[in-house]
N, C-alpha and C. Protein backbone atom coordinates (compact mmCIF):
# COMPACT_ATOMS: atom_id res chain seq x y z
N UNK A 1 -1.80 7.89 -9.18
CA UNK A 1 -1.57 6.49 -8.91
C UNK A 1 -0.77 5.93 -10.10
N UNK A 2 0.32 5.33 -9.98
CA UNK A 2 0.97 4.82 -10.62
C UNK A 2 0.07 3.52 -11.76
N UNK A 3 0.02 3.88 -12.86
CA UNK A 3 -0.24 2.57 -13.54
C UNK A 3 1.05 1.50 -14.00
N UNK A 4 2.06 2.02 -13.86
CA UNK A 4 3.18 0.87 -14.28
C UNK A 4 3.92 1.61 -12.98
N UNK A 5 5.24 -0.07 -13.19
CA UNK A 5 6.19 0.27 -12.11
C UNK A 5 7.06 -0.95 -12.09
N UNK A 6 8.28 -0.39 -11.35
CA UNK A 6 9.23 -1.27 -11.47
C UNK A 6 9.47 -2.88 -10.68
N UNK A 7 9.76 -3.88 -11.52
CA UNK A 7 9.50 -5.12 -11.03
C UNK A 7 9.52 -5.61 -9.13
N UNK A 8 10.47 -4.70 -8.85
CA UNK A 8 11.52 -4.29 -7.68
C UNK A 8 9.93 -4.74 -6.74
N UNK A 9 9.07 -4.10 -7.21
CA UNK A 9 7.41 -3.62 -5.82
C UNK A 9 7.19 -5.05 -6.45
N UNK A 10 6.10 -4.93 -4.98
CA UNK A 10 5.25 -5.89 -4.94
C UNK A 10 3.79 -4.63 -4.60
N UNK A 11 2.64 -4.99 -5.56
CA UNK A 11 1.47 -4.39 -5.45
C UNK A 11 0.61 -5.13 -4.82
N UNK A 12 -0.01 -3.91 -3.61
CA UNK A 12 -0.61 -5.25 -2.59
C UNK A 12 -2.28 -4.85 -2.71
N UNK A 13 -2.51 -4.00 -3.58
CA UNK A 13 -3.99 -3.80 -3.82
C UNK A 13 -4.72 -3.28 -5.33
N UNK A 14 -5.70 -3.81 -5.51
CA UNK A 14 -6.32 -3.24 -7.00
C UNK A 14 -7.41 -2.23 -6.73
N UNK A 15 -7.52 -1.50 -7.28
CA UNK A 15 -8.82 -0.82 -7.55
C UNK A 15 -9.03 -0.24 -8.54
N UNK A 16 -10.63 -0.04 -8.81
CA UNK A 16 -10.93 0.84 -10.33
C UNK A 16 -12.48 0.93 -9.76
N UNK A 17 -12.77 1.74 -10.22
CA UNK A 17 -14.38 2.29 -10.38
C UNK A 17 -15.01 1.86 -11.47
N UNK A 18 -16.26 1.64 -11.65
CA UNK A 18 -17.03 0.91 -12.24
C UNK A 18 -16.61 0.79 -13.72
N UNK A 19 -16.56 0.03 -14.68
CA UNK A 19 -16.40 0.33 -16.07
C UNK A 19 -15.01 0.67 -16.40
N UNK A 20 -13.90 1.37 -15.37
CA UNK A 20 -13.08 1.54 -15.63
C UNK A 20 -11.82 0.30 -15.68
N UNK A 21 -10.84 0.54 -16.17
CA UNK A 21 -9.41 -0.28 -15.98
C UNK A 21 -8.67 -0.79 -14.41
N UNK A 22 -8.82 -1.93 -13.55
CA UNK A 22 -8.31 -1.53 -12.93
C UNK A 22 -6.80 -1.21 -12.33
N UNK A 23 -6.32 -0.92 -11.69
CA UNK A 23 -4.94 -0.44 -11.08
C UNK A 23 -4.57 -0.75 -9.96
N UNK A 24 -3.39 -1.60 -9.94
CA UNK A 24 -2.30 -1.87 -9.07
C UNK A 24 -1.65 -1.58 -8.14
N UNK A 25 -1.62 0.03 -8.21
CA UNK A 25 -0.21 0.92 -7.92
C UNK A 25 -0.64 1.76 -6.65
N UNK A 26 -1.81 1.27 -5.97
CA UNK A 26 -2.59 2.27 -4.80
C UNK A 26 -1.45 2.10 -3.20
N UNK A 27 -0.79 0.66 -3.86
CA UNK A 27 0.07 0.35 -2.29
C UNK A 27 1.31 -0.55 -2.74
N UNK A 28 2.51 0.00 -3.08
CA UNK A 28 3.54 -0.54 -3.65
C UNK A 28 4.64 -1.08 -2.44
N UNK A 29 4.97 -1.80 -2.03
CA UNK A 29 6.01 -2.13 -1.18
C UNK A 29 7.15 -2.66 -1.87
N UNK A 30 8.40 -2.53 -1.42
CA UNK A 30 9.78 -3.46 -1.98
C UNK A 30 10.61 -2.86 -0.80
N UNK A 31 11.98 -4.07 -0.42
CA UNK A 31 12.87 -4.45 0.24
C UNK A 31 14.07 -3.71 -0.28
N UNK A 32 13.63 -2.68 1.38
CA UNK A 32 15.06 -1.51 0.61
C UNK A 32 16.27 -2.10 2.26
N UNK A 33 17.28 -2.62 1.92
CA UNK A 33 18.01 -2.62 3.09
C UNK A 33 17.69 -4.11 4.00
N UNK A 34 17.43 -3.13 5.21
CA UNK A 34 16.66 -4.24 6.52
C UNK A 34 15.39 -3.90 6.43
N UNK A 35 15.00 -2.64 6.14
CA UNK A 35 13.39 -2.61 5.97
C UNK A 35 12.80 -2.74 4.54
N UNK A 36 11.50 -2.04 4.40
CA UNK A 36 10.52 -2.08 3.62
C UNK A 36 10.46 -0.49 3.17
N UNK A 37 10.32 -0.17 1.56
CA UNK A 37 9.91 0.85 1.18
C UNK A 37 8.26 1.01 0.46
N UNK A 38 7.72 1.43 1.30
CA UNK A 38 6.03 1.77 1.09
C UNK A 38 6.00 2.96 0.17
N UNK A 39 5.30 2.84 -1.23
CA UNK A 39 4.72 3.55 -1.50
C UNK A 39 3.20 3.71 -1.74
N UNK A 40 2.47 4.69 -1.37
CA UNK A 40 1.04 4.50 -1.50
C UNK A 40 0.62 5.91 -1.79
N UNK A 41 -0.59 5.81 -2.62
CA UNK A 41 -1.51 7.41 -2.76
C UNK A 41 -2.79 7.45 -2.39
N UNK A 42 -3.05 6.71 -1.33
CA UNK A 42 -4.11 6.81 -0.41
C UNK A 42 -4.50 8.07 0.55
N UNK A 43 -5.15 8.41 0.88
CA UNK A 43 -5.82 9.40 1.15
C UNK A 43 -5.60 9.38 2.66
N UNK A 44 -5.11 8.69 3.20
CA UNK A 44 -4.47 8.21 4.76
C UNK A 44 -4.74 9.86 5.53
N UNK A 45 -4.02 10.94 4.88
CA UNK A 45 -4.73 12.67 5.52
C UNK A 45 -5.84 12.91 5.53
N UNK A 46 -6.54 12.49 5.12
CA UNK A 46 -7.94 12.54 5.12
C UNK A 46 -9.00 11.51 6.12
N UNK A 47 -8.34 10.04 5.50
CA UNK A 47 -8.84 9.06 6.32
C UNK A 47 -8.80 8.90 8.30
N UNK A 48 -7.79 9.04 8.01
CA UNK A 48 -7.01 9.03 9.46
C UNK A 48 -7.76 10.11 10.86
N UNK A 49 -7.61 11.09 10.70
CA UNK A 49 -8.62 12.30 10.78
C UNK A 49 -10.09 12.47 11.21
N UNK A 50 -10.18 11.61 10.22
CA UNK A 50 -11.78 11.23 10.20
C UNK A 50 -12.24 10.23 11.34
N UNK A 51 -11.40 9.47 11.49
CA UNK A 51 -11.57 8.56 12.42
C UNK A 51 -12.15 7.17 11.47
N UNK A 52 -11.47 7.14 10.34
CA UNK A 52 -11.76 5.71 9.50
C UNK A 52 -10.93 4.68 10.27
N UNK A 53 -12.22 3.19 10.36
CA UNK A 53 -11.19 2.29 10.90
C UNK A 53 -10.37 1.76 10.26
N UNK A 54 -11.04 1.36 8.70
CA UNK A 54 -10.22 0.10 7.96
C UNK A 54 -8.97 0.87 7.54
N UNK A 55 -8.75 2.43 7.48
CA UNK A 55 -7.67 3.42 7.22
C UNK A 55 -6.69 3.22 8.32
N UNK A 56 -6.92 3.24 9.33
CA UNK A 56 -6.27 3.38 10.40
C UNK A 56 -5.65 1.77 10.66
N UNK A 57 -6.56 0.37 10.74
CA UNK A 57 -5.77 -0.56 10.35
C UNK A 57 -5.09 -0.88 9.01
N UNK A 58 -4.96 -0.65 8.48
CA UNK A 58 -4.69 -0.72 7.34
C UNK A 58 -3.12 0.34 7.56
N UNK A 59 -3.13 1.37 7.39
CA UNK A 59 -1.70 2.49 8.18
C UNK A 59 -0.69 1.89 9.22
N UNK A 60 -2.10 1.05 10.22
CA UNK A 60 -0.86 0.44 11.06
C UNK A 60 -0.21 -1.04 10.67
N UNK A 61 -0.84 -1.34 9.32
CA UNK A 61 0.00 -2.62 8.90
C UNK A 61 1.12 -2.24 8.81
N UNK A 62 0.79 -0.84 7.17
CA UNK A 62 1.72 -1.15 6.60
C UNK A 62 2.90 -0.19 7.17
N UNK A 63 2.50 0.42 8.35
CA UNK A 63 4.07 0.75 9.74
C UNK A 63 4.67 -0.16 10.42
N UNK A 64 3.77 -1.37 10.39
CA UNK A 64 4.59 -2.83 10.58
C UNK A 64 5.37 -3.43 9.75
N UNK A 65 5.03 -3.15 8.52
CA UNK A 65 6.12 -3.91 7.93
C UNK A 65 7.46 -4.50 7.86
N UNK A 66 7.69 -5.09 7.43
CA UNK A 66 9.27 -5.04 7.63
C UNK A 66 9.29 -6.24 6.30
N UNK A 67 11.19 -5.97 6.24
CA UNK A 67 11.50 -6.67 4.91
C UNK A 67 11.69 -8.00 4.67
N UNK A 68 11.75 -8.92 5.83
CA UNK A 68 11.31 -10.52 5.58
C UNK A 68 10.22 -10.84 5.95
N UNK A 69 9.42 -10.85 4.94
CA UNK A 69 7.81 -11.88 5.35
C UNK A 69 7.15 -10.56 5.34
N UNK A 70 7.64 -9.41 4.73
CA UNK A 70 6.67 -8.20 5.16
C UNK A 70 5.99 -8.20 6.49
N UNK A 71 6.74 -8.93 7.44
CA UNK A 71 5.40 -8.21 8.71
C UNK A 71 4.39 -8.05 9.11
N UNK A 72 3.55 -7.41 8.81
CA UNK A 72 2.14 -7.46 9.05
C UNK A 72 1.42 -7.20 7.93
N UNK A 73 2.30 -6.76 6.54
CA UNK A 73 1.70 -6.80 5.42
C UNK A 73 2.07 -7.83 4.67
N UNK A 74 0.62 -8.66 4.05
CA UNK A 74 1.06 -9.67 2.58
C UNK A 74 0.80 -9.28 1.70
N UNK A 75 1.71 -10.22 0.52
CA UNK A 75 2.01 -9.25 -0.54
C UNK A 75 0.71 -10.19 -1.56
């Protein structure tokens, strides 16, 4: 997971485990073109599979996206 990154993203989630630092970099989006470039290191192969819901909504946001107003993802 990325702890730094270029101004360009918008970070659309934090997390950290107890005691620890937390981090930014789990779901990076920025405006490449007409669309949206997603980066994420979520476990989505795993989740998905499984039959996780909040994984599975969450996947189909951010395949909605798009690059004005992000779409179905806010930033």
């Amino acid at each position: 997971m990325p702890s730094t990154f270029d101004a360009g993203y918008t970070p659309l989630v934090e997390t950290a485990d107890t005691g620890m630092t937390p981090n930014r970099g789990g779901i990076l989006v920025a405006p490449l073109g007409s669309g949206t470039y997603v980066l994420t290191t979520l476990a989505f192969f795993r989740q998905l599979p499984a039959g996780n819901p909040g994984a599975a909504r969450l996947f189909i946001n951010l395949l909605s996206a798009s690059g004005e107003g992000r779409g179905g993802v806010a930033p």
